[in-house]
C-alpha atoms as a PDB file:
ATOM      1  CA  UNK A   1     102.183  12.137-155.324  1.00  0.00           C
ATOM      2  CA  UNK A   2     102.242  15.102-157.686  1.00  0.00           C
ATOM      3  CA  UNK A   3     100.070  17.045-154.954  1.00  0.00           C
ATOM      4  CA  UNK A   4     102.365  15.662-151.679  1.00  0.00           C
ATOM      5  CA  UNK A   5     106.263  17.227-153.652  1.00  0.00           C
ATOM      6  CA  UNK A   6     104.323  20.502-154.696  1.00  0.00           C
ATOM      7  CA  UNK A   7     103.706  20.579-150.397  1.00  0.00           C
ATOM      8  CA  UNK A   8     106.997  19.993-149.684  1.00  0.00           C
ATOM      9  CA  UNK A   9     108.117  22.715-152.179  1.00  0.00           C
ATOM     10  CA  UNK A  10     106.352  25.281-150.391  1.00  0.00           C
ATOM     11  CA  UNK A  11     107.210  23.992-147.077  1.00  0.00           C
ATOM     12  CA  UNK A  12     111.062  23.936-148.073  1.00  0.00           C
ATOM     13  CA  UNK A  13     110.372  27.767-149.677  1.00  0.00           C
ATOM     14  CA  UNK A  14     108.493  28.761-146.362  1.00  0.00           C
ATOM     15  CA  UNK A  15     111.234  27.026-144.302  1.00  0.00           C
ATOM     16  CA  UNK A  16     113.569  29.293-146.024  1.00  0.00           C
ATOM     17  CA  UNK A  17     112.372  32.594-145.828  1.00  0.00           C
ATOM     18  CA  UNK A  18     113.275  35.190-143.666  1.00  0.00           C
ATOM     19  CA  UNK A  19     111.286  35.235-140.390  1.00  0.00           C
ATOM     20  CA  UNK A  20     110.851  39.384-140.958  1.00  0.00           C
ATOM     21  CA  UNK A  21     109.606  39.010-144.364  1.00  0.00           C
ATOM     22  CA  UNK A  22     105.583  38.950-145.492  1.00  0.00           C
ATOM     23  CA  UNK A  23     103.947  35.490-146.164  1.00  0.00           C
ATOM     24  CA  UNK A  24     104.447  34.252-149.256  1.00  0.00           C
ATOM     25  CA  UNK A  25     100.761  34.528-151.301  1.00  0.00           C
ATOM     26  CA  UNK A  26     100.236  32.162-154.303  1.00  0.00           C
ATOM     27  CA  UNK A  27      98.041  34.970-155.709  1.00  0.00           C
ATOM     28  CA  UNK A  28     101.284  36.782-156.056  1.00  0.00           C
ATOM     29  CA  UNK A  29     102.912  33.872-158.904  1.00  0.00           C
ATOM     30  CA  UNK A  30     100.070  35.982-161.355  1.00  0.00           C
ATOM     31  CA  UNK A  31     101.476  39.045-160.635  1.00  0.00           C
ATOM     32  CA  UNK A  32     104.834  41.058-162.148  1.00  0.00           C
ATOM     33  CA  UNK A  33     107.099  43.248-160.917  1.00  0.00           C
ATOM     34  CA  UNK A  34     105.402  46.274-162.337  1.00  0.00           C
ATOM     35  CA  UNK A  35     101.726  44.592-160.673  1.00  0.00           C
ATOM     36  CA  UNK A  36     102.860  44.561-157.275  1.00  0.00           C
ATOM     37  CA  UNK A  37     104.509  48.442-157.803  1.00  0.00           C
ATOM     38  CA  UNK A  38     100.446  49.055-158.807  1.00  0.00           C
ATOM     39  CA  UNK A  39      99.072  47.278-156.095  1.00  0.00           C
ATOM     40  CA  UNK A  40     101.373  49.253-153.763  1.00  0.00           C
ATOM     41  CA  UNK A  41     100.007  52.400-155.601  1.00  0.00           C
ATOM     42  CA  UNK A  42      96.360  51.387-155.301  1.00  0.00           C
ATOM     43  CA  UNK A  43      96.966  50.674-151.403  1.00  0.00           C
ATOM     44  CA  UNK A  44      98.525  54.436-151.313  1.00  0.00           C
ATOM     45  CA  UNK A  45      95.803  56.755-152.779  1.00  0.00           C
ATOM     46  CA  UNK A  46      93.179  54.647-150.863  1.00  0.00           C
ATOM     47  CA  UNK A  47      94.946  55.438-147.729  1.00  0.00           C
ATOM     48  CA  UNK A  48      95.597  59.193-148.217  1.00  0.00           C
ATOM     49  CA  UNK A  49      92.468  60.079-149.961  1.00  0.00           C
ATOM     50  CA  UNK A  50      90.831  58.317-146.450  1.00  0.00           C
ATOM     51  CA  UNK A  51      93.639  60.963-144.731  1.00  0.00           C
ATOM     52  CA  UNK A  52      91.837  63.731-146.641  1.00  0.00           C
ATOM     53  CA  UNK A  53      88.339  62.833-146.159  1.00  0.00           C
ATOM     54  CA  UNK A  54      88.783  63.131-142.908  1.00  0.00           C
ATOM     55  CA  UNK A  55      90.969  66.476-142.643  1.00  0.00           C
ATOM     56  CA  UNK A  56      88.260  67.927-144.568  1.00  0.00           C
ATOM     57  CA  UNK A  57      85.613  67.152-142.410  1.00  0.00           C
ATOM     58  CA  UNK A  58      87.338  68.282-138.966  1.00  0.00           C
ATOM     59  CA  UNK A  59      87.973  71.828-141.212  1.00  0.00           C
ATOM     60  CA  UNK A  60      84.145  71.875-142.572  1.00  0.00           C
ATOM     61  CA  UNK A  61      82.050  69.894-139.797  1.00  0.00           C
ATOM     62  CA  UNK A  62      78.901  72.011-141.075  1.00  0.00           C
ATOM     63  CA  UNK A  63      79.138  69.554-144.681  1.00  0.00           C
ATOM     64  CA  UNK A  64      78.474  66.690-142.681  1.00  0.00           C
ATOM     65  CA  UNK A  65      75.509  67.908-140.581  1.00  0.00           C
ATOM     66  CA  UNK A  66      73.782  68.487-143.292  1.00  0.00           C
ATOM     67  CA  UNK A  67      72.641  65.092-143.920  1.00  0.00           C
ATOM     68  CA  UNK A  68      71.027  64.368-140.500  1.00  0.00           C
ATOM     69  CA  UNK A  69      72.782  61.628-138.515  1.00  0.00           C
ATOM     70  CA  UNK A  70      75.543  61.368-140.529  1.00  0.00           C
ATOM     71  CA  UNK A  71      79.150  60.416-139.330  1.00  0.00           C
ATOM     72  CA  UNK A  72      82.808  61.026-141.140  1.00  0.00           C
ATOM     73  CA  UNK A  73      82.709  56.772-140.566  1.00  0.00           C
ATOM     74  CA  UNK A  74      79.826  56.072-143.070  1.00  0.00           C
ATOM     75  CA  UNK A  75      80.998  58.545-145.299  1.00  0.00           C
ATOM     76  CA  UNK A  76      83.829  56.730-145.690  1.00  0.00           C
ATOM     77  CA  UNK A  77      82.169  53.834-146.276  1.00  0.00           C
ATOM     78  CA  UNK A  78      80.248  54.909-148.612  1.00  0.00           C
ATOM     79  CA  UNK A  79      83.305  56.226-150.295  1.00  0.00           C
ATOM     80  CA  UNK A  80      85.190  52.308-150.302  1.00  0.00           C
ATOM     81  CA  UNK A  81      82.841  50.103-150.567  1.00  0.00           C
ATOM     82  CA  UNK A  82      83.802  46.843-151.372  1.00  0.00           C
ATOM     83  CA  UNK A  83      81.926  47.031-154.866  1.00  0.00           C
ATOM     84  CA  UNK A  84      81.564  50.773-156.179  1.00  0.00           C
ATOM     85  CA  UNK A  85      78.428  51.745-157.570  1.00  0.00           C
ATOM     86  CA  UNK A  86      78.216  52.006-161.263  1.00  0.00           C
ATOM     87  CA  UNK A  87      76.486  55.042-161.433  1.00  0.00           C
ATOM     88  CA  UNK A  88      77.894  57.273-158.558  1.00  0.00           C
ATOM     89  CA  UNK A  89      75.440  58.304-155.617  1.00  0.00           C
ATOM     90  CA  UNK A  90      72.054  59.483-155.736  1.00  0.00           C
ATOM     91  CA  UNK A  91      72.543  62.578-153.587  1.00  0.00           C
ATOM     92  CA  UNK A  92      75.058  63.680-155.591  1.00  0.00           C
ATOM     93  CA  UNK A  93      72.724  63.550-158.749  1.00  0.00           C
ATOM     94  CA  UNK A  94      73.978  59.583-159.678  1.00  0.00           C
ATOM     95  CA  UNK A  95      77.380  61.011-159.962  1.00  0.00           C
ATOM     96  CA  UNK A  96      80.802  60.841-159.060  1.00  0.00           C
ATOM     97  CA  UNK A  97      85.075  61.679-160.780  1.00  0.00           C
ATOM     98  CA  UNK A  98      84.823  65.100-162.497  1.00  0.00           C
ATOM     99  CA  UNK A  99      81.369  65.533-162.066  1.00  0.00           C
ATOM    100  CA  UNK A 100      81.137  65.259-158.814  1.00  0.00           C
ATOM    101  CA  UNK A 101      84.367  67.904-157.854  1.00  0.00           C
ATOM    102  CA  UNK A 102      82.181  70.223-160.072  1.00  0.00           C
ATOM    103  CA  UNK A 103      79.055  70.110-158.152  1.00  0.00           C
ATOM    104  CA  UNK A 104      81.395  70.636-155.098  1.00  0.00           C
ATOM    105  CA  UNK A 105      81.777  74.390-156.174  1.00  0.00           C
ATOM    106  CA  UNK A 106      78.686  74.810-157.912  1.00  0.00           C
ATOM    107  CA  UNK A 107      76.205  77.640-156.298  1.00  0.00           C
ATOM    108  CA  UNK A 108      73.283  76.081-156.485  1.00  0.00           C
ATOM    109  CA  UNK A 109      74.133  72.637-154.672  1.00  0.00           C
ATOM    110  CA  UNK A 110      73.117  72.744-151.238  1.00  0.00           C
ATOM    111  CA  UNK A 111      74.397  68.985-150.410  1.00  0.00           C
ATOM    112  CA  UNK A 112      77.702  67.523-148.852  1.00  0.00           C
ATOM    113  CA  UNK A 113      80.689  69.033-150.561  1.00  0.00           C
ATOM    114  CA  UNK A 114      83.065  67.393-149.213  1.00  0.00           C
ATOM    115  CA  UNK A 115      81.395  64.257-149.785  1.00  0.00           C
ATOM    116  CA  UNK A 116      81.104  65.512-153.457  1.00  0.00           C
ATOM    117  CA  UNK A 117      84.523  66.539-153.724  1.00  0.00           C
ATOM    118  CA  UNK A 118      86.123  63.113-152.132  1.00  0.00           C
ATOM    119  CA  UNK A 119      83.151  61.363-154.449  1.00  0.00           C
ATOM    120  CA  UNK A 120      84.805  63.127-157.460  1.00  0.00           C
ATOM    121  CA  UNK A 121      88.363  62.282-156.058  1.00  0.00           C
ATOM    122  CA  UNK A 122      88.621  58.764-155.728  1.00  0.00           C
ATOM    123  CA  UNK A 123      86.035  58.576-158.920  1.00  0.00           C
ATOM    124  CA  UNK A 124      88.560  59.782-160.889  1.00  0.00           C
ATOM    125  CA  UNK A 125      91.492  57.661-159.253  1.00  0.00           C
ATOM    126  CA  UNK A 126      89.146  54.654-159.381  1.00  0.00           C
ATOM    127  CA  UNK A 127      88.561  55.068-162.449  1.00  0.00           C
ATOM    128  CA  UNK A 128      92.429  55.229-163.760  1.00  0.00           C
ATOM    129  CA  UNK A 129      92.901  51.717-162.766  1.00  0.00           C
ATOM    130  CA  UNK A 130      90.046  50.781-164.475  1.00  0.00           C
ATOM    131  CA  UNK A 131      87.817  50.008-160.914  1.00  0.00           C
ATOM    132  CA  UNK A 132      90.330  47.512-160.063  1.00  0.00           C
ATOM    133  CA  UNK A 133      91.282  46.311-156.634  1.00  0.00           C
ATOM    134  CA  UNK A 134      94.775  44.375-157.417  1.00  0.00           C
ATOM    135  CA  UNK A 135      96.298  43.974-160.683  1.00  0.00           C
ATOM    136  CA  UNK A 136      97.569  40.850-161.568  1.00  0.00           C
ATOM    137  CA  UNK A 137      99.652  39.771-164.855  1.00  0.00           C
ATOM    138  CA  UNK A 138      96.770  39.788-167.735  1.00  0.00           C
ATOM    139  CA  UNK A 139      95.722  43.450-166.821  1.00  0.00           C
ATOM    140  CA  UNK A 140      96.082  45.939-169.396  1.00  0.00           C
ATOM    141  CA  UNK A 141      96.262  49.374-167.017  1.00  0.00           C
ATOM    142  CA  UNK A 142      96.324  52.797-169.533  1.00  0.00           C
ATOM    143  CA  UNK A 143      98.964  55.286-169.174  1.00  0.00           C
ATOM    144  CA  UNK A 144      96.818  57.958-170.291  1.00  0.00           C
ATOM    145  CA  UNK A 145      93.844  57.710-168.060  1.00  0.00           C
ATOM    146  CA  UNK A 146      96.518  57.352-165.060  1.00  0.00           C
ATOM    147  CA  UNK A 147      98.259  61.129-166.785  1.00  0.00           C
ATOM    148  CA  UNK A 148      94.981  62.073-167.345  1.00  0.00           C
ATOM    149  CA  UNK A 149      93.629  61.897-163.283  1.00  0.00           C
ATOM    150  CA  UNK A 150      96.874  63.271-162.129  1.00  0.00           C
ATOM    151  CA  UNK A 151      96.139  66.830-164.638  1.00  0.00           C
ATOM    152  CA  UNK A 152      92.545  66.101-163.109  1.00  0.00           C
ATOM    153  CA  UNK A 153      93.754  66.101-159.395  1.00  0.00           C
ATOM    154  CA  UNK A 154      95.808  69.434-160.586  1.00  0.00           C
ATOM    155  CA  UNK A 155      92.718  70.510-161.269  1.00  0.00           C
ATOM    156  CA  UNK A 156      91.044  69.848-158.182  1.00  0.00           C
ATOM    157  CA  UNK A 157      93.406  71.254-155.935  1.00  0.00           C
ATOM    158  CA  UNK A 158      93.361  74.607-157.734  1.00  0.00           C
ATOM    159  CA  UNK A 159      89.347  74.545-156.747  1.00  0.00           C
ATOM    160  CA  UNK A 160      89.595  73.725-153.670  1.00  0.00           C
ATOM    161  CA  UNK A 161      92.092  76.222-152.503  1.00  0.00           C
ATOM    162  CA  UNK A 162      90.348  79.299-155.196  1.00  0.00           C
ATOM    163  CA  UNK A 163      86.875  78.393-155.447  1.00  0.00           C
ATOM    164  CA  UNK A 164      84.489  80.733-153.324  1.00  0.00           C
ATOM    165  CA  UNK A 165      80.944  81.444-152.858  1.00  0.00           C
ATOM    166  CA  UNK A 166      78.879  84.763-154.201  1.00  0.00           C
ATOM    167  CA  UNK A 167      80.090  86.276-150.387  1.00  0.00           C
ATOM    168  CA  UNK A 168      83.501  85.505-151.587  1.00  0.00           C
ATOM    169  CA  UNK A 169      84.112  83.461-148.913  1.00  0.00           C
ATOM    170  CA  UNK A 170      86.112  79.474-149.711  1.00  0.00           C
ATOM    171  CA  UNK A 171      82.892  76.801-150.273  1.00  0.00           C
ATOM    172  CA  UNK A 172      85.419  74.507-148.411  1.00  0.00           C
ATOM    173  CA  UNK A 173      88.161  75.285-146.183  1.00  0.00           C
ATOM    174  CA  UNK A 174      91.656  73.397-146.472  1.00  0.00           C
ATOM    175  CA  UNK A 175      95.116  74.871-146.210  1.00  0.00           C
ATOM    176  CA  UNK A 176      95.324  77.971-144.054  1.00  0.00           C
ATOM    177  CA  UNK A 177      97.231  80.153-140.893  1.00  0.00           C
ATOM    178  CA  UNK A 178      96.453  79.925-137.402  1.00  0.00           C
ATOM    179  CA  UNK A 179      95.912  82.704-135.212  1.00  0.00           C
ATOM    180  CA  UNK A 180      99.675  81.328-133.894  1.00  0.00           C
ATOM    181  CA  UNK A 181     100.495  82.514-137.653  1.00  0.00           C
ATOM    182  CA  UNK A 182     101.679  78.688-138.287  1.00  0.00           C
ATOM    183  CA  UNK A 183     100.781  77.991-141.965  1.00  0.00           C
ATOM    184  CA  UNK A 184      99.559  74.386-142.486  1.00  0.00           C
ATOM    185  CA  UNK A 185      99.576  73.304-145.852  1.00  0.00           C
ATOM    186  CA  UNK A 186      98.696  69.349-145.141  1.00  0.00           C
ATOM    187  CA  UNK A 187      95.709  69.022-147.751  1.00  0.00           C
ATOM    188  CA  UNK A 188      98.251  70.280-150.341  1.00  0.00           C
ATOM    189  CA  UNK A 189     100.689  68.124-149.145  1.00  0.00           C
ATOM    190  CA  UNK A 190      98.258  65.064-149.732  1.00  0.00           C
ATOM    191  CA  UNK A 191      97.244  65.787-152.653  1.00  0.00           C
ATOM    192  CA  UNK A 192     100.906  66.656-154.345  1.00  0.00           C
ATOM    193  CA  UNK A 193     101.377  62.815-152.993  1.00  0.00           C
ATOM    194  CA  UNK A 194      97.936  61.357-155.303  1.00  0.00           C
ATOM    195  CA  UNK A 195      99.519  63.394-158.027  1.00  0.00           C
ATOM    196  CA  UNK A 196     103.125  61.946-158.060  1.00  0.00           C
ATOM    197  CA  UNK A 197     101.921  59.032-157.728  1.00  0.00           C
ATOM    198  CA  UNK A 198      99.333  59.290-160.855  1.00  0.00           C
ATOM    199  CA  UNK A 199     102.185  60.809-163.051  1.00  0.00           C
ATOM    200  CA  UNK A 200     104.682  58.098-161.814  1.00  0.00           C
ATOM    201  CA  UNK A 201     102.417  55.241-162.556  1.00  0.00           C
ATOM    202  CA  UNK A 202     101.560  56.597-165.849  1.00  0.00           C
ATOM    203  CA  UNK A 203     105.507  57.054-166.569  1.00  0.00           C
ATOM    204  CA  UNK A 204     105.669  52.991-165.481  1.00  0.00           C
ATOM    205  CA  UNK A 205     102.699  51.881-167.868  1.00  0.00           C
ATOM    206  CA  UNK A 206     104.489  54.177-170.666  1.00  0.00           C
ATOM    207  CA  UNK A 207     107.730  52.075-170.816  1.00  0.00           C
ATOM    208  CA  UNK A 208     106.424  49.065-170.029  1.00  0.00           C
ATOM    209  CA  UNK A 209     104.072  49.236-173.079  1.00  0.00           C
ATOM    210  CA  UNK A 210     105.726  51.301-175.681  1.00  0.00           C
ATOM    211  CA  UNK A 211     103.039  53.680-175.632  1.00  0.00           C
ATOM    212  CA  UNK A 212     103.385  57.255-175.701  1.00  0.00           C
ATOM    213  CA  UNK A 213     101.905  59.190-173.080  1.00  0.00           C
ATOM    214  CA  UNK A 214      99.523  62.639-175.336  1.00  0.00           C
ATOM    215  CA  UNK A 215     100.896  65.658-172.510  1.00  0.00           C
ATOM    216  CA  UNK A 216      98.266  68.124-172.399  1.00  0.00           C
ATOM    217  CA  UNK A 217      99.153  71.421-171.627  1.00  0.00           C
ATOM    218  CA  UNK A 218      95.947  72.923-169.314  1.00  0.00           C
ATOM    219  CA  UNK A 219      95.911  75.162-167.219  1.00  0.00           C
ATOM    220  CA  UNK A 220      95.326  74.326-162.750  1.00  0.00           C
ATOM    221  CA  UNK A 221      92.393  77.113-163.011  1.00  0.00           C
ATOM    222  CA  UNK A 222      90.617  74.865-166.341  1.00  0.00           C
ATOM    223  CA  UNK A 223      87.065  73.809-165.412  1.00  0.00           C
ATOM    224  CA  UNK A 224      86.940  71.404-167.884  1.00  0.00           C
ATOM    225  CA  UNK A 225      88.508  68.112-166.619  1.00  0.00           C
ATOM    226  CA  UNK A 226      90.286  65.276-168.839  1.00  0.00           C
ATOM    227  CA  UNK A 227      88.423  62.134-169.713  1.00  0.00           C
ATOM    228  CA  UNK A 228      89.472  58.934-167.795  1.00  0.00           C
END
């Protein structure tokens, strides 16, 4: 009986809802307010750091060819898996977040750098919520590592629009002018979006909690990056 009026609950609830409106999702009774703005958030960077993977790799189609057979689709892939590997990625010396966006500019790696560089990316963000897909009531997310990624992403930008090889030409081209003279600043664009949304998550997790968010004063050009 018990199982037959909890049916007819939802059915009534269903019955009532708008027609427009999303399915209602019993996962969602384990969530609050401040879960679901998170969840939107985690949905966002996914999507635009996917937008920036593959801007890069229409700018710097020579990264890609140099792992033989390789296609913008795999990296990705390899770059959202469904389980994320512990360690980072062996051709990127088992590493990914900060690590990674530094061997993107170093001299002496001869690999994928825009596969490092997106590595180190959504390392870092991945790594702000903790690895987490969804968050749901009972999760404790940290308002510093979430401040933290958005300095790091700062960070990140500055290298990839300064950073330049021993010719003194870019090791990876982004933002730029056409021979029209039309200035598209799109990769800057995206990642001012990852930032906001790093510093307005962390701002969230501050009040929610109490907790007081340590503002570090460093510089775009710093190469050393913020723990997460």
């Amino acid at each position: 009986m018990r199982f037959i009026y909890l049916l007819v609950v939802f059915s009534f609830i269903s019955g009532c809802m708008d027609k427009n409106a999303k399915p209602f999702d019993m996962k969602n009774l384990a969530k609050s307010d401040i879960d679901m703005v998170a969840d939107v958030n985690l949905t966002e960077w996914r999507k635009l750091t996917r937008e920036l993977t593959i801007k890069l790799y229409k700018r710097n189609p020579k990264e890609l060819q140099k792992v033989a057979g390789m296609t913008v689709n795999q990296r990705l892939d390899q770059l959202f898996p469904i389980e994320r590997l512990p360690n980072g990625f062996p051709e990127l010396n088992n590493t990914d977040g900060s690590l990674a966006v530094t061997l993107a500019f170093s001299e002496e790696f001869e690999g994928d750098r825009v596969f490092a560089y997106m590595a180190g990316i959504t390392g870092m963000l991945n790594a702000a919520y903790d690895g987490k897909k969804e968050i749901f009531f009972l999760d404790d997310l940290n308002q510093q590592k979430l401040y933290n990624s958005a300095r790091n992403l700062e960070s990140a930008a500055w290298h990839l629009n300064n950073r330049k090889d021993p010719q003194g030409q870019l090791y990876l081209l982004s933002n730029g002018i056409s021979e029209e003279g039309i200035t598209n600043y799109s990769y800057e664009r995206i990642l001012g979006k990852l930032i906001g949304i790093q510093d307005l998550m962390a701002r969230i997790i501050s009040d929610k909690t109490n907790r007081t968010i340590n503002r570090v004063v460093q510089g775009a050009a710093s190469m050393t990056f913020l723990p997460i």
